[in-house]
N, C-alpha and C. Protein backbone atom coordinates (compact mmCIF):
# COMPACT_ATOMS: atom_id res chain seq x y z
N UNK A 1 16.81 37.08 24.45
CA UNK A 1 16.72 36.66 23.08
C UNK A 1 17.46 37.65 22.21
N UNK A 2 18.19 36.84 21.50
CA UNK A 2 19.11 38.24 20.66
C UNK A 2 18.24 38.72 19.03
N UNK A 3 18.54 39.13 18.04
CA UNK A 3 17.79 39.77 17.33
C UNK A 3 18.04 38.98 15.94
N UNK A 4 17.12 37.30 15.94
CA UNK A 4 16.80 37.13 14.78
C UNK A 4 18.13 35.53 15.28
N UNK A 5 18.39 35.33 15.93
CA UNK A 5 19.27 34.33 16.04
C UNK A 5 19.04 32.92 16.23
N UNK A 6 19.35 31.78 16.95
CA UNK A 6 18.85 30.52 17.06
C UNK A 6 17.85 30.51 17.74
N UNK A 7 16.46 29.81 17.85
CA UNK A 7 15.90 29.67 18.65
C UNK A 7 15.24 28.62 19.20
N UNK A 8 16.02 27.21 20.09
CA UNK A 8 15.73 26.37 19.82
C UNK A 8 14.98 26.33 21.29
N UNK A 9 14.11 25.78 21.07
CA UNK A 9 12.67 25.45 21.68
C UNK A 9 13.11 24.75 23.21
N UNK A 10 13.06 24.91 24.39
CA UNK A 10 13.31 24.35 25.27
C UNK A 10 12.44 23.05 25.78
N UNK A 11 11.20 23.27 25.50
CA UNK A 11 9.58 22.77 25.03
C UNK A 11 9.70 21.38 24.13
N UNK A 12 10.96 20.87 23.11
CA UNK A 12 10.81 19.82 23.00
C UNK A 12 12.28 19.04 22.65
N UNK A 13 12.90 19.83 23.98
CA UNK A 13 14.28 18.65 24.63
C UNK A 13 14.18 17.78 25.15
N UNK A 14 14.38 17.14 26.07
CA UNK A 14 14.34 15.99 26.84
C UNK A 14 13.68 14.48 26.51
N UNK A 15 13.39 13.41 26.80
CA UNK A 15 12.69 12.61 26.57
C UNK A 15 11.95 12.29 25.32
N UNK A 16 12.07 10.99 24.79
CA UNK A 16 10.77 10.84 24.01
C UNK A 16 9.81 10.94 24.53
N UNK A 17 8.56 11.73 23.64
CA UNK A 17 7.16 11.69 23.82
C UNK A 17 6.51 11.01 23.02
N UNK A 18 5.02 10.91 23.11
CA UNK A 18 4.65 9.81 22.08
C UNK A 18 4.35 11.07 20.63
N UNK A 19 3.66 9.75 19.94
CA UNK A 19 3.98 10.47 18.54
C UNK A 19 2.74 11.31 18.59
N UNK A 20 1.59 11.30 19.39
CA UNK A 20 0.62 12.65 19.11
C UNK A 20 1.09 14.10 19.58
N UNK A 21 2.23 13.14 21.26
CA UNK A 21 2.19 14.58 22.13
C UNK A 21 3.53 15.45 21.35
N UNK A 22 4.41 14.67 20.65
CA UNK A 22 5.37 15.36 19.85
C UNK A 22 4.85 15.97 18.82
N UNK A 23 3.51 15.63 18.16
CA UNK A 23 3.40 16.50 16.84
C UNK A 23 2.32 17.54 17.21
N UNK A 24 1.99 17.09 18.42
CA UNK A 24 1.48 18.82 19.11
C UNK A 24 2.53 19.67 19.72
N UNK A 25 3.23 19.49 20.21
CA UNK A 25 4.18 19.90 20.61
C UNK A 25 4.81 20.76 19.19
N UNK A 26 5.30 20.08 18.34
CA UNK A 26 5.94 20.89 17.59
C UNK A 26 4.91 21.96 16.60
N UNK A 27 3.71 21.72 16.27
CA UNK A 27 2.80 22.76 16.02
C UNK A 27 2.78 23.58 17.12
N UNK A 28 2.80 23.83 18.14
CA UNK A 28 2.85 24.69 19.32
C UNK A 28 3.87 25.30 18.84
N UNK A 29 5.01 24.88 18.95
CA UNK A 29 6.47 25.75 18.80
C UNK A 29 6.45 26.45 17.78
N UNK A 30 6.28 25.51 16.86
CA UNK A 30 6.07 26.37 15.10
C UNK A 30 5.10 27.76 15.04
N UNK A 31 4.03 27.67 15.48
CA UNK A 31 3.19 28.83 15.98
C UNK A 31 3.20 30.05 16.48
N UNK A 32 3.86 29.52 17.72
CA UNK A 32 4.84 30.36 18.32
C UNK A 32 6.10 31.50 17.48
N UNK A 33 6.78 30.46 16.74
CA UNK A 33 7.71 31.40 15.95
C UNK A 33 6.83 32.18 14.87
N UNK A 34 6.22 31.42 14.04
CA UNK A 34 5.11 32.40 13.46
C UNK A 34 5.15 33.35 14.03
N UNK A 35 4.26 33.13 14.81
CA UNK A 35 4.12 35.13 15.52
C UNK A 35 4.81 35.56 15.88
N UNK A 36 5.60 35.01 16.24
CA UNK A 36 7.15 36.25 16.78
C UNK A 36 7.98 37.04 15.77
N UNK A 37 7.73 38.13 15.84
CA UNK A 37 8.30 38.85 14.58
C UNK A 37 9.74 39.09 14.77
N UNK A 38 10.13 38.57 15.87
CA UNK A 38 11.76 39.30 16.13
C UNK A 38 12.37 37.33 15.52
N UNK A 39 11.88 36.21 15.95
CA UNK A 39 12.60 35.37 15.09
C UNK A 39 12.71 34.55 13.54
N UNK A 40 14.11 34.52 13.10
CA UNK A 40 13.97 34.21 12.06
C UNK A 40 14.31 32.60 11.55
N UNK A 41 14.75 32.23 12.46
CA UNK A 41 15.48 30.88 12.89
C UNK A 41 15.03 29.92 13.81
N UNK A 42 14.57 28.71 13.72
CA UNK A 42 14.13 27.68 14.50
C UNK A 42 15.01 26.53 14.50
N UNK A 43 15.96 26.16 15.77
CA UNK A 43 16.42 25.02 15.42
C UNK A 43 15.60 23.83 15.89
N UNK A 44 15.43 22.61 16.29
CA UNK A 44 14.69 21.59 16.69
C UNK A 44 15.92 20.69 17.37
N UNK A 45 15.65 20.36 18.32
CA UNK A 45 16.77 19.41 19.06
C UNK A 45 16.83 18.19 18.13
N UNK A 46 18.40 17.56 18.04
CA UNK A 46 18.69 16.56 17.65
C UNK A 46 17.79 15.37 18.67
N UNK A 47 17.74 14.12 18.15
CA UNK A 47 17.15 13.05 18.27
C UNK A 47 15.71 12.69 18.33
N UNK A 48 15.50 13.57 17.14
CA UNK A 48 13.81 13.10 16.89
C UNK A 48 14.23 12.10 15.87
N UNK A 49 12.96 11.19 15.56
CA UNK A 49 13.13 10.19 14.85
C UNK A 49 12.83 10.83 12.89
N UNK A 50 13.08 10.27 11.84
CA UNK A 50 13.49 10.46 10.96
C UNK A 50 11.66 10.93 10.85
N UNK A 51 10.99 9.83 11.34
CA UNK A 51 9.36 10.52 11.05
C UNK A 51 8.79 12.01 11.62
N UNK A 52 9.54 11.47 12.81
CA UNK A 52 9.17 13.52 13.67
C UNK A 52 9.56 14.50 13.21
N UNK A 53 11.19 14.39 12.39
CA UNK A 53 11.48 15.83 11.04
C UNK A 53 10.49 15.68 10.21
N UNK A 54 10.17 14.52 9.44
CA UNK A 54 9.04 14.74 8.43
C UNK A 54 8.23 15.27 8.52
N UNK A 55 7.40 15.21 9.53
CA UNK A 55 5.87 15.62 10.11
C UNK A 55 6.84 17.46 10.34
N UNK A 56 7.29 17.24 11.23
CA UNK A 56 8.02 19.37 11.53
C UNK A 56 8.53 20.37 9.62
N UNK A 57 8.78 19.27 8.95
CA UNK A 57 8.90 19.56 6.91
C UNK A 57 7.70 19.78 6.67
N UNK A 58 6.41 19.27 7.31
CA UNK A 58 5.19 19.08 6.25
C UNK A 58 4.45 20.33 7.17
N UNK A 59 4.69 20.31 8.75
CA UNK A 59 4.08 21.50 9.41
C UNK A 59 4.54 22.83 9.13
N UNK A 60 5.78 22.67 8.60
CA UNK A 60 6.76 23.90 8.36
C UNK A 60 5.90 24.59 7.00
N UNK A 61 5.99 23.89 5.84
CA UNK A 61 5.39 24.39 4.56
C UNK A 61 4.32 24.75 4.82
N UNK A 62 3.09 24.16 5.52
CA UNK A 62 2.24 24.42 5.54
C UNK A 62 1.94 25.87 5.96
N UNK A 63 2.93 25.91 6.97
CA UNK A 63 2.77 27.39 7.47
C UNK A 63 3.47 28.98 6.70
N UNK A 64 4.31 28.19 5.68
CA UNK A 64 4.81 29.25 4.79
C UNK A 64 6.08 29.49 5.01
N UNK A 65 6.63 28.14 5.93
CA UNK A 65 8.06 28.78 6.64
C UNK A 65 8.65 27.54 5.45
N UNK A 66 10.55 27.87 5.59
CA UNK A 66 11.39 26.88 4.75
C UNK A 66 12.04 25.92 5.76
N UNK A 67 12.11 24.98 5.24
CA UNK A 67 12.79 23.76 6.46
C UNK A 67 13.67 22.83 5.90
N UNK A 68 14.77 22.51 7.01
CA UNK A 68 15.95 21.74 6.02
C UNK A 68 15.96 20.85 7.63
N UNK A 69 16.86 19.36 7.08
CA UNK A 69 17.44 18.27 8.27
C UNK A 69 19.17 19.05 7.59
N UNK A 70 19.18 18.92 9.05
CA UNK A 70 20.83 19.54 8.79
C UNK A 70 21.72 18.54 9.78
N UNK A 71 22.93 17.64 9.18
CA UNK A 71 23.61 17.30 10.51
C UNK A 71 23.41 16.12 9.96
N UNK A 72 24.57 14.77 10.23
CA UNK A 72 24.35 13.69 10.18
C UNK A 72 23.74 12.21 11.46
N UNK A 73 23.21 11.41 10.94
CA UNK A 73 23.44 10.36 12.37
C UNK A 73 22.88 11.05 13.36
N UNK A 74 23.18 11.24 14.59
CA UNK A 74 22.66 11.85 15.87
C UNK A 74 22.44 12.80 15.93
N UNK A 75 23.55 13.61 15.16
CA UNK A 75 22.89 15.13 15.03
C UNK A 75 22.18 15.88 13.97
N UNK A 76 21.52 15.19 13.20
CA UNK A 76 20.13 15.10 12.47
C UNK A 76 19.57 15.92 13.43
N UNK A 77 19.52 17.23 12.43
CA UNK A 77 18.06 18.07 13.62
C UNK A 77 17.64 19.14 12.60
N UNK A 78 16.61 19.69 12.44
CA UNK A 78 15.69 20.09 11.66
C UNK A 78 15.56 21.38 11.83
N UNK A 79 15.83 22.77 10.87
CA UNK A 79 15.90 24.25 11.23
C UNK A 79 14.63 24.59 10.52
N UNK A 80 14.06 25.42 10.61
CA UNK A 80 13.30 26.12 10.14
C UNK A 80 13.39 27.81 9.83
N UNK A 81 13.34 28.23 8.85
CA UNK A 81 13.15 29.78 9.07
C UNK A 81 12.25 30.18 8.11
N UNK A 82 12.26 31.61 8.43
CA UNK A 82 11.16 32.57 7.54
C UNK A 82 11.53 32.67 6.12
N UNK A 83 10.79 33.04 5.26
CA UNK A 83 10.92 33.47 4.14
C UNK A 83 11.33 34.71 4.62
N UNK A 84 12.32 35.55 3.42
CA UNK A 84 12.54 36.87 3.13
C UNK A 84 11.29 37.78 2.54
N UNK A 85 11.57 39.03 3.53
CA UNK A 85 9.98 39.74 3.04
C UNK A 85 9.96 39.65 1.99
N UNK A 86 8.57 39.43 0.91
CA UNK A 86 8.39 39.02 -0.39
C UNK A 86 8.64 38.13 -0.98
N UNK A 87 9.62 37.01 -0.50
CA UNK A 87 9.53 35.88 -1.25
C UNK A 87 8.66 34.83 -1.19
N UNK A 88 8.19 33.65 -2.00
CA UNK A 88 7.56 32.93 -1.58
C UNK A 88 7.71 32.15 -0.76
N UNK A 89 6.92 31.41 0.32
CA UNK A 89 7.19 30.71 0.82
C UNK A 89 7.29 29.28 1.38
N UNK A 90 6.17 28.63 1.17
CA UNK A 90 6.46 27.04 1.74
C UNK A 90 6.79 26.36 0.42
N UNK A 91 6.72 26.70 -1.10
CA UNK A 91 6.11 25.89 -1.82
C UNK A 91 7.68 25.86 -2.36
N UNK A 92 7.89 24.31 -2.42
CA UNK A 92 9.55 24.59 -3.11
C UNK A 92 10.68 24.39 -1.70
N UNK A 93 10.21 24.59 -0.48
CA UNK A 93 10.77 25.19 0.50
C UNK A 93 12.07 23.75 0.90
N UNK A 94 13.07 24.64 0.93
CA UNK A 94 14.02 23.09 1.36
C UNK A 94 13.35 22.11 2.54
N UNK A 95 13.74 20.81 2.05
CA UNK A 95 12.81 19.64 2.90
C UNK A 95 11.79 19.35 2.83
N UNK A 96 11.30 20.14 2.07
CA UNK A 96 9.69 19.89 1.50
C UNK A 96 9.49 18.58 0.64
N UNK A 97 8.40 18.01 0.60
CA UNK A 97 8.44 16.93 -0.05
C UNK A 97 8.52 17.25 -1.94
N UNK A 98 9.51 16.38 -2.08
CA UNK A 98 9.98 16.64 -3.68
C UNK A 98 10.55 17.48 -4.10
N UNK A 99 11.70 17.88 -3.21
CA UNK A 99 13.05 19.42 -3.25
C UNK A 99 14.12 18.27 -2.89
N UNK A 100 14.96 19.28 -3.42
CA UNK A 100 16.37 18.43 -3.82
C UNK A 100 17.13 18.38 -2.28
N UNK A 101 16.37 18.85 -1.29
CA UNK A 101 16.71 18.60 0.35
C UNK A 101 16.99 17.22 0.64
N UNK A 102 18.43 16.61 1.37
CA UNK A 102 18.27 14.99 1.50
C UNK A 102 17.19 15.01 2.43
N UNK A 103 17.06 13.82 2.89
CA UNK A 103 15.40 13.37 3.33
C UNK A 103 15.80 13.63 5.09
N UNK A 104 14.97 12.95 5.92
CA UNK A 104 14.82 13.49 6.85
C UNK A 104 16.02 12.63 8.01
């Protein structure tokens, strides 16, 4: 792992899952980066459905992290990172519901 770079989840590549085991899944991952103090960056694999970024926007704020859909069409995929020490964090956060972020 390099210091603060991409870190996209190996944990939810492959296959659709259904919609409970994906939105556990991505609280798992999200969690995960939480506590990891060395990352600052979460990418999310392209081809989740427009609802599975939503739900990873609404898990993201909640947790204090900022989240954007980046990428068009197929490669629609969803980053997450930390706030900067001291700034605020989920509230406002790109992709958040009612920020000038396009939608999911």
């Amino acid at each position: 792992r390099d210091d603060g770079g991409d870190d996209s989840p190996a944990a939810a590549r492959g296959g659709r899952r259904s919609p409970a085991s994906a939105e556990a899944s991505a609280e798992w991952i999200l969690q995960r980066f939480v506590h990891d103090a060395s990352a600052r960056r979460l990418s999310f694999p392209t081809g989740l459905t427009a609802s599975q970024r939503q739900r990873i926007h609404l898990l993201a704020v909640s947790a204090g992290l900022r989240s954007a859909s980046q990428g068009a069409g197929r490669e629609r995929h969803v980053v997450v990172t930390k706030p900067e020490e001291g700034a605020p964090g989920g509230a406002g956060a790109e992709g958040a519901p009612g920020s000038a972020a396009e939608g999911p």
